[in-house]
N, C-alpha and C. Protein backbone atom coordinates (compact mmCIF):
# COMPACT_ATOMS: atom_id res chain seq x y z
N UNK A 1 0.84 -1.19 0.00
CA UNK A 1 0.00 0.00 0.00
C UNK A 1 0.88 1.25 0.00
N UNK A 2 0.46 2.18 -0.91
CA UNK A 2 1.30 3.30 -0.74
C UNK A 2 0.90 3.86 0.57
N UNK A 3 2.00 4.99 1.05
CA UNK A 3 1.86 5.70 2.07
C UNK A 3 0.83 6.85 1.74
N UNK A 4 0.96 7.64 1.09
CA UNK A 4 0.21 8.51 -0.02
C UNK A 4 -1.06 8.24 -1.02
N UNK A 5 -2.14 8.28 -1.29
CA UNK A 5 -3.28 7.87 -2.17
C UNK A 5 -3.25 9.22 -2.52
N UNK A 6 -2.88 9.71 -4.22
CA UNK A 6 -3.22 11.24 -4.52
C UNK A 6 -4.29 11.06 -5.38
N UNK A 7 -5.41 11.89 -5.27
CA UNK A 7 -6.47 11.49 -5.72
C UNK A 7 -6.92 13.13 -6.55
N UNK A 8 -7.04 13.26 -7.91
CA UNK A 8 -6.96 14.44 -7.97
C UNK A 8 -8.56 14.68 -9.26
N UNK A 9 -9.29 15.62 -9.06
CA UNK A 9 -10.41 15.58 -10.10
C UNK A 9 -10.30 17.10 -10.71
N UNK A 10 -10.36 16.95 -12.32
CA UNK A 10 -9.83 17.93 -13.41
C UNK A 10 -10.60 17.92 -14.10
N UNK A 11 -11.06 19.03 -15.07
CA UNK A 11 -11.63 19.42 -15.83
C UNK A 11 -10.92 19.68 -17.11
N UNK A 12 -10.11 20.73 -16.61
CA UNK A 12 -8.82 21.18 -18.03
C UNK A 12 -7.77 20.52 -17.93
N UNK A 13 -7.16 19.79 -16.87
CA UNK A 13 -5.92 19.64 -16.15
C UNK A 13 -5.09 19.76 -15.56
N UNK A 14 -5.17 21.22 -14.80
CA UNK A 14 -4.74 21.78 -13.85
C UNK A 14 -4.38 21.16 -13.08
N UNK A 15 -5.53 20.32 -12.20
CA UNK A 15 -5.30 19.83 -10.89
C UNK A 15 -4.91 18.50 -10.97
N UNK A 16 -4.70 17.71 -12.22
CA UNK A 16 -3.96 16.69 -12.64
C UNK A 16 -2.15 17.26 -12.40
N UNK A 17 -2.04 18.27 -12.91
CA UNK A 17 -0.46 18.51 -13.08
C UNK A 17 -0.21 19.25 -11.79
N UNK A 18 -1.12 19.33 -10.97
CA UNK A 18 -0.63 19.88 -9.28
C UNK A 18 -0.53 18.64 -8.96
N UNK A 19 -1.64 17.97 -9.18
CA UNK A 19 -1.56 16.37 -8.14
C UNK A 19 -0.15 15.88 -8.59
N UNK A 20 0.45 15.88 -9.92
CA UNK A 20 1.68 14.95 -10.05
C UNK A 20 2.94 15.99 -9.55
N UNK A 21 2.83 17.23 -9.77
CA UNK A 21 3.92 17.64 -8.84
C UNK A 21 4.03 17.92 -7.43
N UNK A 22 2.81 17.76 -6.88
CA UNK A 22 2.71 16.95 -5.24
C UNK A 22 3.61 15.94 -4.81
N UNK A 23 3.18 15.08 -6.48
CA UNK A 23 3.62 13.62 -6.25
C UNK A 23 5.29 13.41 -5.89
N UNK A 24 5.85 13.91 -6.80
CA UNK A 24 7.02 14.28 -6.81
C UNK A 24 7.45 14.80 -5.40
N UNK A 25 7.20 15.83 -5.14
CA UNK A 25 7.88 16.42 -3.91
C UNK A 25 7.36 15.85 -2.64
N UNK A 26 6.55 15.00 -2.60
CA UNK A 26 6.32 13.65 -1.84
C UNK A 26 6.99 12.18 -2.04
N UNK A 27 7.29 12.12 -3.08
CA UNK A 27 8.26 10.61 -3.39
C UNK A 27 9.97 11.65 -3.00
N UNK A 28 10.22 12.94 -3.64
CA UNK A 28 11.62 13.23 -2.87
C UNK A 28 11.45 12.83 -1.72
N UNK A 29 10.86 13.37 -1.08
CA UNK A 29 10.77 13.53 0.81
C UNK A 29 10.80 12.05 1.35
N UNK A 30 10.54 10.81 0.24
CA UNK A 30 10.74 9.60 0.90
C UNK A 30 9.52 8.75 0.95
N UNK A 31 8.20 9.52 0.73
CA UNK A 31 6.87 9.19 0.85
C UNK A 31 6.70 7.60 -0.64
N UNK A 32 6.09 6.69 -0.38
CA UNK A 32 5.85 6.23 -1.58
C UNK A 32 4.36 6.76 -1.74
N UNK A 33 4.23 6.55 -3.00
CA UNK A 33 2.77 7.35 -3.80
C UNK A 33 1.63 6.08 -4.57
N UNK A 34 0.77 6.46 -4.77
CA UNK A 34 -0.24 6.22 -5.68
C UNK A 34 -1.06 7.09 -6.47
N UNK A 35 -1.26 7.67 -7.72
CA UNK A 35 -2.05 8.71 -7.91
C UNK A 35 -3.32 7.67 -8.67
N UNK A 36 -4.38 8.86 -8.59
CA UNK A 36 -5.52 8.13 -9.03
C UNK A 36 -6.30 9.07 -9.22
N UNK A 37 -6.37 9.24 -10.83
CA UNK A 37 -6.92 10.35 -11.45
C UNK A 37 -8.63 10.11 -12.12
N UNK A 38 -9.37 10.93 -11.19
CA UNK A 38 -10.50 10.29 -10.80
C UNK A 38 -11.14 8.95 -11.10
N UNK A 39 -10.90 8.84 -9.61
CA UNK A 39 -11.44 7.22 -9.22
C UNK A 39 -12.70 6.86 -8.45
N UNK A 40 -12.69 5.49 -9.33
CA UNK A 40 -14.06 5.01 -8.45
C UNK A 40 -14.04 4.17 -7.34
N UNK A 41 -14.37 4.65 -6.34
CA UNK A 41 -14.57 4.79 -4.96
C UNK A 41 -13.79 3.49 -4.47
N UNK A 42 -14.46 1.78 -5.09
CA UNK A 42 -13.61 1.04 -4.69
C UNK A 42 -12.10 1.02 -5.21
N UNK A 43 -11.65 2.10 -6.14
CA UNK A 43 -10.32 1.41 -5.77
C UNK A 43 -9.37 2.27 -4.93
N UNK A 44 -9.79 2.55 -4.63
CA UNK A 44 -9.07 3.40 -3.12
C UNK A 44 -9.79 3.13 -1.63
N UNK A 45 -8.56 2.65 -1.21
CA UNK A 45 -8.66 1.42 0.20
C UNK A 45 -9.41 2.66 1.06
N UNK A 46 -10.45 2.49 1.93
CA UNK A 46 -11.09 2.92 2.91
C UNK A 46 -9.69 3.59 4.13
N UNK A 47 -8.84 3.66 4.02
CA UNK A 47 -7.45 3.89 4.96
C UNK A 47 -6.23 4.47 4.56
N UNK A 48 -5.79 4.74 5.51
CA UNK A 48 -4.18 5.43 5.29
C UNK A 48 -4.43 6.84 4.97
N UNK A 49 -3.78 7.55 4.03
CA UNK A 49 -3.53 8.78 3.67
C UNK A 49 -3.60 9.25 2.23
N UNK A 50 -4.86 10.10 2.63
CA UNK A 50 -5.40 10.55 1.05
C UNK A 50 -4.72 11.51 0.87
N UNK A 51 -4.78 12.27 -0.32
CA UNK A 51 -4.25 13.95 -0.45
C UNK A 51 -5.53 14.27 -2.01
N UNK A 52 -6.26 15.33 -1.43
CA UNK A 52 -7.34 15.12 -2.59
C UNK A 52 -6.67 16.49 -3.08
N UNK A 53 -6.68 16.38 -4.56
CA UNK A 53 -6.31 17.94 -5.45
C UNK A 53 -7.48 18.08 -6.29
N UNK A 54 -8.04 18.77 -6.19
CA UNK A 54 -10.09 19.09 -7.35
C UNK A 54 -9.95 20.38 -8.12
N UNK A 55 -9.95 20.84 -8.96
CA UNK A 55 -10.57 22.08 -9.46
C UNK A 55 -12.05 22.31 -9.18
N UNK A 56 -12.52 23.21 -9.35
CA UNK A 56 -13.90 23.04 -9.29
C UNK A 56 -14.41 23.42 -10.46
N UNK A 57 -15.77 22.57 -10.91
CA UNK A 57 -16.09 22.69 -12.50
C UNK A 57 -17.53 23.73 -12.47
N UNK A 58 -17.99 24.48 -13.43
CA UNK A 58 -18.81 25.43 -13.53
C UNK A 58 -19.17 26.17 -12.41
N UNK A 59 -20.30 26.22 -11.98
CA UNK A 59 -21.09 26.74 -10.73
C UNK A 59 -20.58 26.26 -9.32
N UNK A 60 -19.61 25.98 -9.11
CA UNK A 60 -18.63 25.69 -8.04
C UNK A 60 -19.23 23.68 -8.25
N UNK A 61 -18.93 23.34 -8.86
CA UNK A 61 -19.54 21.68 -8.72
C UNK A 61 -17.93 20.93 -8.91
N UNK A 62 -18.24 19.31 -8.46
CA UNK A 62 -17.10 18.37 -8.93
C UNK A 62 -16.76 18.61 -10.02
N UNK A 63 -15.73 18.23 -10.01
CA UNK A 63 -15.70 18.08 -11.56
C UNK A 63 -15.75 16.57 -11.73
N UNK A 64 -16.31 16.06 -13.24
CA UNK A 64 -17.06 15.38 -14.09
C UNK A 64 -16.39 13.87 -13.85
N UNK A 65 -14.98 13.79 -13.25
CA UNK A 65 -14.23 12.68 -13.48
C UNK A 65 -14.04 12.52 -11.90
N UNK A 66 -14.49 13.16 -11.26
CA UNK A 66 -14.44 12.73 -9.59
C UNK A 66 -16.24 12.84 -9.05
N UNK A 67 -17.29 13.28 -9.96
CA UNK A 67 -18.48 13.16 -9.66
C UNK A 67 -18.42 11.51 -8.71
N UNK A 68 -18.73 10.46 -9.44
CA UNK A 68 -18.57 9.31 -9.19
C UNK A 68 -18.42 9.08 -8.18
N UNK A 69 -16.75 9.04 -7.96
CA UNK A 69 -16.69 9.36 -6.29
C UNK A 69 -17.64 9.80 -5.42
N UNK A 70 -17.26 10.60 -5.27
CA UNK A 70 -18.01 11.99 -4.62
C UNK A 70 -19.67 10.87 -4.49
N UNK A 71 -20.06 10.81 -5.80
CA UNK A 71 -21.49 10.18 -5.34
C UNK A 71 -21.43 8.59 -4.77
N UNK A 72 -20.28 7.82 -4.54
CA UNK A 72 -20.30 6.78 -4.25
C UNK A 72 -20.41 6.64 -2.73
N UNK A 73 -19.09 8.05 -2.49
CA UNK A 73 -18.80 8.02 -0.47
C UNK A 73 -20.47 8.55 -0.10
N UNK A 74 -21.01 9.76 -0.68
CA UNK A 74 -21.78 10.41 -0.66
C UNK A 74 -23.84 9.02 -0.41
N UNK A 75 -24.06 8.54 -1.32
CA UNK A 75 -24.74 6.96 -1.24
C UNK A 75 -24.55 5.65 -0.35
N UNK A 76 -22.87 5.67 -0.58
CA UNK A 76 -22.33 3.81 0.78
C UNK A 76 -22.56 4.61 1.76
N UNK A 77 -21.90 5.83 2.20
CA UNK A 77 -21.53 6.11 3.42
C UNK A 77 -20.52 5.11 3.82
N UNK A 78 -19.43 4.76 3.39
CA UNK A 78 -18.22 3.96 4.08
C UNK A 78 -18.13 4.38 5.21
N UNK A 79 -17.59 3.80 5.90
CA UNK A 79 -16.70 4.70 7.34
C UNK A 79 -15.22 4.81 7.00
N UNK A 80 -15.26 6.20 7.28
CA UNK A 80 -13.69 6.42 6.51
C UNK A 80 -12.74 7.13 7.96
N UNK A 81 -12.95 6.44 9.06
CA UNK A 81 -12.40 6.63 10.08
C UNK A 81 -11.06 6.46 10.16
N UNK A 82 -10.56 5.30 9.29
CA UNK A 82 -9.27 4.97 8.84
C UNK A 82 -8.27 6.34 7.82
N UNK A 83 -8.93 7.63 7.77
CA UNK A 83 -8.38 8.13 6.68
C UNK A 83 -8.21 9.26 7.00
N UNK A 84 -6.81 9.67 6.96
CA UNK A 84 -6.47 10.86 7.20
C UNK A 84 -5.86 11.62 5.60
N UNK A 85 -6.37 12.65 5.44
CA UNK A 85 -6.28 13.41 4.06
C UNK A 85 -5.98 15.29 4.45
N UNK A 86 -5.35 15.23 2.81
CA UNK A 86 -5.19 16.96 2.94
C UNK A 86 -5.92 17.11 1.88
N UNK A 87 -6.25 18.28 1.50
CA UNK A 87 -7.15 19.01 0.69
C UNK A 87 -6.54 19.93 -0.48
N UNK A 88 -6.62 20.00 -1.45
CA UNK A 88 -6.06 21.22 -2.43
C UNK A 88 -7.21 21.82 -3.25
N UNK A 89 -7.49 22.78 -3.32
CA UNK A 89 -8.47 22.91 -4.30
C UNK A 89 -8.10 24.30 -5.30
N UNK A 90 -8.59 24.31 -6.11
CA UNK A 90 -8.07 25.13 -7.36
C UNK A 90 -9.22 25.64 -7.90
N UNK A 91 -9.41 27.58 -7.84
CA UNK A 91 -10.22 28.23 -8.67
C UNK A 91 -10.34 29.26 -8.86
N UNK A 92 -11.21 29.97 -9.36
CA UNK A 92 -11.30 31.25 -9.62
C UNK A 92 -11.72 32.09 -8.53
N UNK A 93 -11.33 33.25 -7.99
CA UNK A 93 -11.81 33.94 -6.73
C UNK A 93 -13.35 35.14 -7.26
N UNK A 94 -13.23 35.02 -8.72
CA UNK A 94 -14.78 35.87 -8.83
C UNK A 94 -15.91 35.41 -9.26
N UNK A 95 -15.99 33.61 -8.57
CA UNK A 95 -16.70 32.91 -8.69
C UNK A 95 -17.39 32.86 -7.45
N UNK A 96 -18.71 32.86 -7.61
CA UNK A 96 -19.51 32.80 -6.23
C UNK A 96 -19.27 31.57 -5.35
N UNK A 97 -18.91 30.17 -5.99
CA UNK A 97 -18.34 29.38 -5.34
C UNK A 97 -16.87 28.84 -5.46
N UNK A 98 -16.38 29.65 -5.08
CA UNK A 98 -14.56 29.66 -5.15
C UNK A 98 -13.57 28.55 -4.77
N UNK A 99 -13.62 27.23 -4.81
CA UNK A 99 -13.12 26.06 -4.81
C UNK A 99 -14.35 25.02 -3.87
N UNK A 100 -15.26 25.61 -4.52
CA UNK A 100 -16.48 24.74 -3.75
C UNK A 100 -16.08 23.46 -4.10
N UNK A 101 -15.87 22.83 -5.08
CA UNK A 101 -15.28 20.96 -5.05
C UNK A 101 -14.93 20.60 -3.84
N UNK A 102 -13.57 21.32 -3.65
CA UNK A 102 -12.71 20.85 -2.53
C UNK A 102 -13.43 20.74 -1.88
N UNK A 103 -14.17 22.19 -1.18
CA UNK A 103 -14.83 22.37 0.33
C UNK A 103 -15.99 21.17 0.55
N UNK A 104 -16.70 20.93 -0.66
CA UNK A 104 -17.51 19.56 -0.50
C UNK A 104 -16.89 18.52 -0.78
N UNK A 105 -15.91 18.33 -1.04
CA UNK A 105 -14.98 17.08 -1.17
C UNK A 105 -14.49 16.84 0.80
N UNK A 106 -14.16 17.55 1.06
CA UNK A 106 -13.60 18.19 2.28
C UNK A 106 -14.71 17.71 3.43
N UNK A 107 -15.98 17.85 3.24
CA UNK A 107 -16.81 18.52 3.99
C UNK A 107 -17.94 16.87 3.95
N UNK A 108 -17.57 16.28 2.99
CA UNK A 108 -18.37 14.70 2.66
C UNK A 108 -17.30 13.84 3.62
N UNK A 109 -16.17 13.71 3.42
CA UNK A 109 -15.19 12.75 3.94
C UNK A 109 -15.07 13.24 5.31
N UNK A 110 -15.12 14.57 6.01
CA UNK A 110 -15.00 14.50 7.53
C UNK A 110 -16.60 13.74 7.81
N UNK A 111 -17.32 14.44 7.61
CA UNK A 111 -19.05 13.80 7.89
C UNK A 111 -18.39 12.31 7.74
N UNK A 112 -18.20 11.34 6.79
CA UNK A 112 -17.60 10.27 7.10
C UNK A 112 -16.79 9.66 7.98
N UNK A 113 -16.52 10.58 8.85
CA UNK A 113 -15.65 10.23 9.70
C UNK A 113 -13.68 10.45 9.77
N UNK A 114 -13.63 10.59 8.34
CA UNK A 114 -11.55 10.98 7.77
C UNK A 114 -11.48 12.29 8.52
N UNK A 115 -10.28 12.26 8.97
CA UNK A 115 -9.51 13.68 9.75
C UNK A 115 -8.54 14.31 8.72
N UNK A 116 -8.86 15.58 8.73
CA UNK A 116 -8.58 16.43 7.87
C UNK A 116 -6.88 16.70 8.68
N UNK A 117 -5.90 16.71 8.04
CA UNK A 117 -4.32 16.57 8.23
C UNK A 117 -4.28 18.60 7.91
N UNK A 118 -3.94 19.22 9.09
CA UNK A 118 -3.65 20.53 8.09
C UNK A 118 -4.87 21.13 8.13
N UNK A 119 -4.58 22.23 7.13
CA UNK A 119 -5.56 23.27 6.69
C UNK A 119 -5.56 22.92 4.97
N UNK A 120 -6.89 23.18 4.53
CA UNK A 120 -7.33 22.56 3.28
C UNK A 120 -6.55 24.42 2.51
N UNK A 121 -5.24 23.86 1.19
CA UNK A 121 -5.19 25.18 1.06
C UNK A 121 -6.11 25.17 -0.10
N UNK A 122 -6.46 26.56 -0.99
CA UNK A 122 -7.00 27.22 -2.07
C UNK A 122 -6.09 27.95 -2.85
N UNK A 123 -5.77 27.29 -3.98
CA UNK A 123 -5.45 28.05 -5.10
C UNK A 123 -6.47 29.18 -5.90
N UNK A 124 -5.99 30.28 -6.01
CA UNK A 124 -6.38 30.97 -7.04
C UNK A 124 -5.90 31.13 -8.13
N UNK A 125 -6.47 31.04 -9.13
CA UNK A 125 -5.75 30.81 -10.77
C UNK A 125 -5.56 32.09 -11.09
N UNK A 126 -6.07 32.95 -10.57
CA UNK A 126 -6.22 34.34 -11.06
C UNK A 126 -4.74 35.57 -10.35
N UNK A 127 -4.93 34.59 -8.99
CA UNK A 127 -3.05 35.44 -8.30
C UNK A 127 -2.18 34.63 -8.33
N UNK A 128 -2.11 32.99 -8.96
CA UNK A 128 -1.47 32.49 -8.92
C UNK A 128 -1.18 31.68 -10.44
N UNK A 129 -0.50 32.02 -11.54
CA UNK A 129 -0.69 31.92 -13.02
C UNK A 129 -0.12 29.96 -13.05
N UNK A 130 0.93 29.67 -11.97
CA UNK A 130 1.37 28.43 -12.34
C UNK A 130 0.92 27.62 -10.82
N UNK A 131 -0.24 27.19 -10.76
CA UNK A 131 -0.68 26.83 -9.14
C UNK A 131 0.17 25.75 -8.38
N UNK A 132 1.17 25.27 -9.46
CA UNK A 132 2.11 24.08 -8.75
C UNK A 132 3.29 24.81 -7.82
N UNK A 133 2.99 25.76 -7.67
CA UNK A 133 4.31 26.55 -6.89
C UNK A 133 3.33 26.95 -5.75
N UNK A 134 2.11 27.80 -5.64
CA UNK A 134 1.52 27.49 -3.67
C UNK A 134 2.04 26.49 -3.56
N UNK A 135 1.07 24.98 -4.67
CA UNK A 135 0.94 23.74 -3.90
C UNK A 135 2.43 23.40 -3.45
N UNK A 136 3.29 23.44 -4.06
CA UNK A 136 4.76 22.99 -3.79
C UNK A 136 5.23 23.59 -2.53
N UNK A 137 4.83 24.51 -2.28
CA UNK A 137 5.39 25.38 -0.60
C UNK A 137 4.42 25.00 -0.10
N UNK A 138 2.80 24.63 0.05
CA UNK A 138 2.46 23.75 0.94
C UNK A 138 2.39 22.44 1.76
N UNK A 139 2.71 21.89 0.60
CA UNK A 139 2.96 20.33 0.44
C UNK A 139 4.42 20.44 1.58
N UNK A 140 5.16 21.28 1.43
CA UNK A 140 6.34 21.43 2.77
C UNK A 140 6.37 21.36 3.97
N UNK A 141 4.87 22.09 4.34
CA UNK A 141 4.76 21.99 5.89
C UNK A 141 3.66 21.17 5.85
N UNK A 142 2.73 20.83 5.45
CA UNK A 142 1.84 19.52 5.02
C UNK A 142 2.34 18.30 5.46
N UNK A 143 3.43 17.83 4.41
CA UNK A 143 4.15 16.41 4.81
C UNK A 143 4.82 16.20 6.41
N UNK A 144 4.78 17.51 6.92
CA UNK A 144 5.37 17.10 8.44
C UNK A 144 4.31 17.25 9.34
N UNK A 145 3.39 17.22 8.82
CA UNK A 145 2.05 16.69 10.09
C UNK A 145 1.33 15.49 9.85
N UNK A 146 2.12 14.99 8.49
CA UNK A 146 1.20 13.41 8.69
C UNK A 146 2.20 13.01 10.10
């Protein structure tokens, strides 16, 4: 089992190419990885350590390739007591719902019972032109509170 489950849901790809340079500066640090670019629910073990990266798609919603998910934990109700996760979310700040994915990505898995590792950060695309550089200085003090 990896130490790491990166689980990341994209629209354009953004939060695909944050999730893999997460990945990276988590396999330097020693971490082994798994990424899993939106997945369905069973194949990611109920345990260990998630790291979710989402854009958010239109009207602050999932996006289209992590819906699934989202509606699978959202229907089983697993118990995801076993799961400790960080949060990334990626969007526009003159959107009425400004990384709403995450925050309901975020906000389904504690109700499940997973402990949120950290503070869930927020990218803005709009002050931030290449978002893998927040995530890369977060992911720094992140990895020393698993």
């Amino acid at each position: 089992m990896a130490d790491i489950t990166l689980i990341s849901g994209s629209t354009l790809g953004s939060a695909e190419y944050v999730a893999e340079h997460l990945e990276e500066k988590l396999q330097e640090a020693g971490f082994s990885t798994e990424m899993l670019h939106g997945p369905e629910l069973e194949e990611v073990a109920p345990e260990g350590i998630w790291l979710l990266v989402s854009s958010t798609h239109g009207a602050g919603e999932i996006p289209e390739n992590l819906q699934s998910f989202y509606n699978a934990i959202e229907e089983q109700q697993p118990d995801l007591s076993a799961v400790r996760f960080g949060a990334v979310g990626i969007g526009n700040h003159e959107y009425d719902l400004f990384c709403g994915a995450i925050r309901q990505l975020e906000t389904l898995l504690l109700a499940r019972g997973a402990t949120l590792i950290g503070s869930r950060l927020e990218i803005d695309v709009l002050e931030h032109e290449i978002p893998e550089d927040p995530a890369g200085e977060w992911v720094e003090t992140w990895k020393n509170l698993i």
